[in-house]
Protein backbone atom coordinates (compact mmCIF):
# COMPACT_ATOMS: atom_id res chain seq x y z
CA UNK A 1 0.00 0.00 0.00
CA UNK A 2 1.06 3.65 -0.48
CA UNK A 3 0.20 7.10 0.64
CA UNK A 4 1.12 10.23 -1.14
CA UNK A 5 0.63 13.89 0.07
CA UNK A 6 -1.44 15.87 -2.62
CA UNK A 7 0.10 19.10 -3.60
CA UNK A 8 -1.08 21.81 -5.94
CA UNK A 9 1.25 21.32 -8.98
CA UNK A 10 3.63 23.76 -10.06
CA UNK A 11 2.34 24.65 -13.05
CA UNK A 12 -1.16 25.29 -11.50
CA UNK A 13 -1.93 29.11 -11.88
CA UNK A 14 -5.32 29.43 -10.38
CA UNK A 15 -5.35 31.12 -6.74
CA UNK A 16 -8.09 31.62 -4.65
CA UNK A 17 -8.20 32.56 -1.01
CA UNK A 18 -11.66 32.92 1.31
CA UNK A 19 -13.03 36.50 0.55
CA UNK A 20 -12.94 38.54 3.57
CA UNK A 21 -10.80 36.05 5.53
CA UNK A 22 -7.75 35.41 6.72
CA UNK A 23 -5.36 32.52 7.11
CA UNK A 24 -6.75 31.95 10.56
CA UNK A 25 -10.11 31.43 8.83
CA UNK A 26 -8.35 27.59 7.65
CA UNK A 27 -7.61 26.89 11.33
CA UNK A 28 -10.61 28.42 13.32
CA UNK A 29 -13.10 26.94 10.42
CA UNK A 30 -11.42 23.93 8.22
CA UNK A 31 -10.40 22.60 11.19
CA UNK A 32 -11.76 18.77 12.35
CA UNK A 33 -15.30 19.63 13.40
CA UNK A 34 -17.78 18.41 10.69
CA UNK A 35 -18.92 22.26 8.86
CA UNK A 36 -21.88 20.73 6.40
CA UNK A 37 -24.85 21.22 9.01
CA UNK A 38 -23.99 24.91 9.41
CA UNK A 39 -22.51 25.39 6.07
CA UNK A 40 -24.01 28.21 3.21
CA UNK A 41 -21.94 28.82 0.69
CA UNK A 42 -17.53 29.38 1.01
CA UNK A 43 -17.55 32.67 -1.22
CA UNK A 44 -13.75 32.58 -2.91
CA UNK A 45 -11.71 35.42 -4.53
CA UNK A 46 -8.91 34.92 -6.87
CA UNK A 47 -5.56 36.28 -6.25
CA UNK A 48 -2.86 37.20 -8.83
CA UNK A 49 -5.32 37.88 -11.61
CA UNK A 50 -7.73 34.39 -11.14
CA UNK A 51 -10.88 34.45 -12.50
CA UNK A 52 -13.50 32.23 -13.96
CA UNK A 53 -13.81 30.31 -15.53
CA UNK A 54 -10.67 28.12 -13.27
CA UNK A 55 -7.97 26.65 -16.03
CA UNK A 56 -7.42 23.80 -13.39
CA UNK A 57 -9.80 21.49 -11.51
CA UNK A 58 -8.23 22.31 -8.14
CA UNK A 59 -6.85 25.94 -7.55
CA UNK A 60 -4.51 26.56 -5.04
CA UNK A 61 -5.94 27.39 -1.62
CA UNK A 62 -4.10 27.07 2.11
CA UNK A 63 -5.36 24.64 3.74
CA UNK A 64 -5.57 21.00 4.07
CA UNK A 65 -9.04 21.10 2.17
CA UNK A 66 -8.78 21.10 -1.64
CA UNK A 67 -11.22 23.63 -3.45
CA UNK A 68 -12.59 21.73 -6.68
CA UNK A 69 -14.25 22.62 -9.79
CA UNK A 70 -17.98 20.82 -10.47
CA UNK A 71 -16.10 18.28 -13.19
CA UNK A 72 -13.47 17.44 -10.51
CA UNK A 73 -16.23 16.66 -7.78
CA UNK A 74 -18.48 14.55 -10.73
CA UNK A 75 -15.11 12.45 -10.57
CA UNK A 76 -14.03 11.98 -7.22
CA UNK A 77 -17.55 12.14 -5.38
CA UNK A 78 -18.12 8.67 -4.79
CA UNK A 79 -15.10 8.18 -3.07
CA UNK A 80 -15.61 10.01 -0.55
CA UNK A 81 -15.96 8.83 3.07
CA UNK A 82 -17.00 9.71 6.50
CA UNK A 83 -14.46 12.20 7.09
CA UNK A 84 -14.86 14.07 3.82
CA UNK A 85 -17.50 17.20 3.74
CA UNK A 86 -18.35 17.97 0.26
CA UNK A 87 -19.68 22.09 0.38
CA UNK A 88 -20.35 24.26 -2.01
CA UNK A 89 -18.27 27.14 -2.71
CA UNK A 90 -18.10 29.99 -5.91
CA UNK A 91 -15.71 32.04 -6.92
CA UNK A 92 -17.79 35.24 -9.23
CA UNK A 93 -20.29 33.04 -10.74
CA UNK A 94 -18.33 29.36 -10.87
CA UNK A 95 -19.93 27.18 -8.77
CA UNK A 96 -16.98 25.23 -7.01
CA UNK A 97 -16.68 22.66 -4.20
CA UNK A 98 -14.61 22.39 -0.68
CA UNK A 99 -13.34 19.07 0.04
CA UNK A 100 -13.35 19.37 3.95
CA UNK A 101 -10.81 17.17 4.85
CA UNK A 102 -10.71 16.03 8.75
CA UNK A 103 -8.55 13.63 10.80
CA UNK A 104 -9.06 10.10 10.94
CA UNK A 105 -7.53 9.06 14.32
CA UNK A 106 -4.54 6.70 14.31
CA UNK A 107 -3.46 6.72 10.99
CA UNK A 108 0.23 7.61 12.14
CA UNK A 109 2.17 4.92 13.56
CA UNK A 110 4.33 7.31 16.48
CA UNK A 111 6.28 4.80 17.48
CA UNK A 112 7.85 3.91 13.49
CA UNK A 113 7.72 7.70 12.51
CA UNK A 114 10.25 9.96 12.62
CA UNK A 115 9.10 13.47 14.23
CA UNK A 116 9.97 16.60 14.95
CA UNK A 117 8.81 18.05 18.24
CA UNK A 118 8.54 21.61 19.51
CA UNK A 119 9.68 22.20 22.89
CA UNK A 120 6.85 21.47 24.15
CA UNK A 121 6.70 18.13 22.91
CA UNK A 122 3.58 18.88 19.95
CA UNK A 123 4.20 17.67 16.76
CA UNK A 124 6.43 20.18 14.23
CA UNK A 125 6.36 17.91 11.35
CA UNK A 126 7.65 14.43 10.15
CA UNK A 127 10.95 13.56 8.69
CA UNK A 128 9.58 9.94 8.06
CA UNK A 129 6.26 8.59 7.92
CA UNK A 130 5.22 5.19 9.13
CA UNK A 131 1.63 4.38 9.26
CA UNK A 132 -0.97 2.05 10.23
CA UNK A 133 -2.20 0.14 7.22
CA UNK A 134 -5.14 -1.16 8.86
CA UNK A 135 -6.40 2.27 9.37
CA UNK A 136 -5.75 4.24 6.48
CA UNK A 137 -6.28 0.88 3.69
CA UNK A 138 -10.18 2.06 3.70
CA UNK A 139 -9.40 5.64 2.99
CA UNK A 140 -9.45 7.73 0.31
CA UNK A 141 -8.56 11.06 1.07
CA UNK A 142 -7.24 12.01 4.55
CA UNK A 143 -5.61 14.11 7.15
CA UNK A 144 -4.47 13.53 10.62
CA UNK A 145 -4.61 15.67 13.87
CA UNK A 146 -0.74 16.09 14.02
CA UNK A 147 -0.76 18.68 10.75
CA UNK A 148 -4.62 20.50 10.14
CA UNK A 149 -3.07 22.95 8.09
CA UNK A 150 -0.60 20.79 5.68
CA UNK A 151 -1.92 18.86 2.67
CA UNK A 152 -4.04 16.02 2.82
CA UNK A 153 -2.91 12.24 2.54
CA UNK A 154 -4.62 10.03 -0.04
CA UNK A 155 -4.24 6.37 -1.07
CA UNK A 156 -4.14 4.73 -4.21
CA UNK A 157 -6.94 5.03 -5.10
CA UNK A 158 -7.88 8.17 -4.93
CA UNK A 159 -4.69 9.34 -7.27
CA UNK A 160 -5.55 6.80 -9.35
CA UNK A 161 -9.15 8.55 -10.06
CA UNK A 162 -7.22 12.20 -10.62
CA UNK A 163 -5.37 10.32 -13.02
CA UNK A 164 -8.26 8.57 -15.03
CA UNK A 165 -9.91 11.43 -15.25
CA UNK A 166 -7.14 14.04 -16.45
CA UNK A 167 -8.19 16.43 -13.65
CA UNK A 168 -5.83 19.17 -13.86
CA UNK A 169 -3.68 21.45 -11.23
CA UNK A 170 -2.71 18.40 -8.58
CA UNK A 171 0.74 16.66 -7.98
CA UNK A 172 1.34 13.79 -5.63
CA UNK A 173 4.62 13.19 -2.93
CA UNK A 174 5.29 9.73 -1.91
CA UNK A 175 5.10 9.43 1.35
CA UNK A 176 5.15 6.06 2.35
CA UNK A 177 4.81 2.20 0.92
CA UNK A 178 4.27 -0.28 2.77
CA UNK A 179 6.29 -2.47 1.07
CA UNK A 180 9.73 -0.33 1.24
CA UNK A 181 11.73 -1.20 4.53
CA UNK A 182 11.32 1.68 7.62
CA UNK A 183 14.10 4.56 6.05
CA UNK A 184 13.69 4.33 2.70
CA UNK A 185 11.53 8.22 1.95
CA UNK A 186 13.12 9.76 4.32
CA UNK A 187 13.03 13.81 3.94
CA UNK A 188 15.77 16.25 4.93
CA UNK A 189 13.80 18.13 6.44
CA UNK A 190 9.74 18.14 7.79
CA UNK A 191 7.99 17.42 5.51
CA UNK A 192 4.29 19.62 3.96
């Protein structure tokens, strides 16, 4: 099994940001509590000259969340699982979609991984990532309490579905295969 980070790719132009908010907004509100009960509509702005229509299915927002166009959410909506909000967002008049990622407890094996503490002990980041394949083999798309504001995590199969269906504007980072013996993607420094 293997997990990858998802990353905007480089070549992915299209920036949007919350209008009206701030980066605290991704902490305080994209955080781990379920949103969709509550939720209205996430109104977006571009930033460096974005507009719509988007030139990529996912733009690049800050967050562990992934904003996606309606053709990206036709694709990946069926895989999406208990810890995955799908809410509606826009940026002018292009209806788009949040992918509200939250943490699935215990994906991260602590005792395998190597981490980087603060002084007080939380989590900085990880140099290595070892996790438990029993909890993360029935995910899709994930995060995990140690990093709410990094990219998400996603399995196979999940990239595998960006691929198929030539959505545009994501990259993914191997982060870990089960099969590869503990040390072998190892990263300089903390990985996001």
């Amino acid at each position: 099994m293997k997990i990858w980070k998802v990353r905007h790719s480089e070549e992915n132009e299209d920036w949007v940001e919350v209008k009206g908010g701030t980066f605290q907004f991704n902490i305080d509100v994209l955080n781990d509590m379920p949103r969709k009960s509550e939720w209205d509509r996430l109104e977006l702005q571009g930033i460096d000259g974005t507009h719509a229509p988007l030139h990529f299915d996912s733009p690049v927002f800050t967050s562990r969340s992934l904003i996606v166009t309606e053709r990206a959410k036709e694709c990946l909506e069926d895989l999406l699982d208990d810890n995955i909000e799908l809410l509606p967002a826009r940026l002018e008049d292009e209806p788009l979609w949040l992918l509200h990622v939250m943490s699935t407890e215990g994906c991260v094996n602590h005792e395998e991984s190597v981490v980087a503490r603060r002084k007080t002990g939380k989590v900085r980041g990880f140099r290595e990532y070892q996790f438990n394949e029993e909890v993360v083999a029935p995910l899709t798309l994930f995060g995990i309490p140690e990093e709410r504001v990094y990219c998400p995590f996603c399995t196979e199969v999940f990239k595998t579905r960006v691929e198929e269906c030539g959505l545009r504007g994501l990259e993914f980072k191997l982060v870990w295969d089960s099969e590869l013996p503990k040390g072998s993607i190892v990263f300089p420094t903390i990985c996001v």
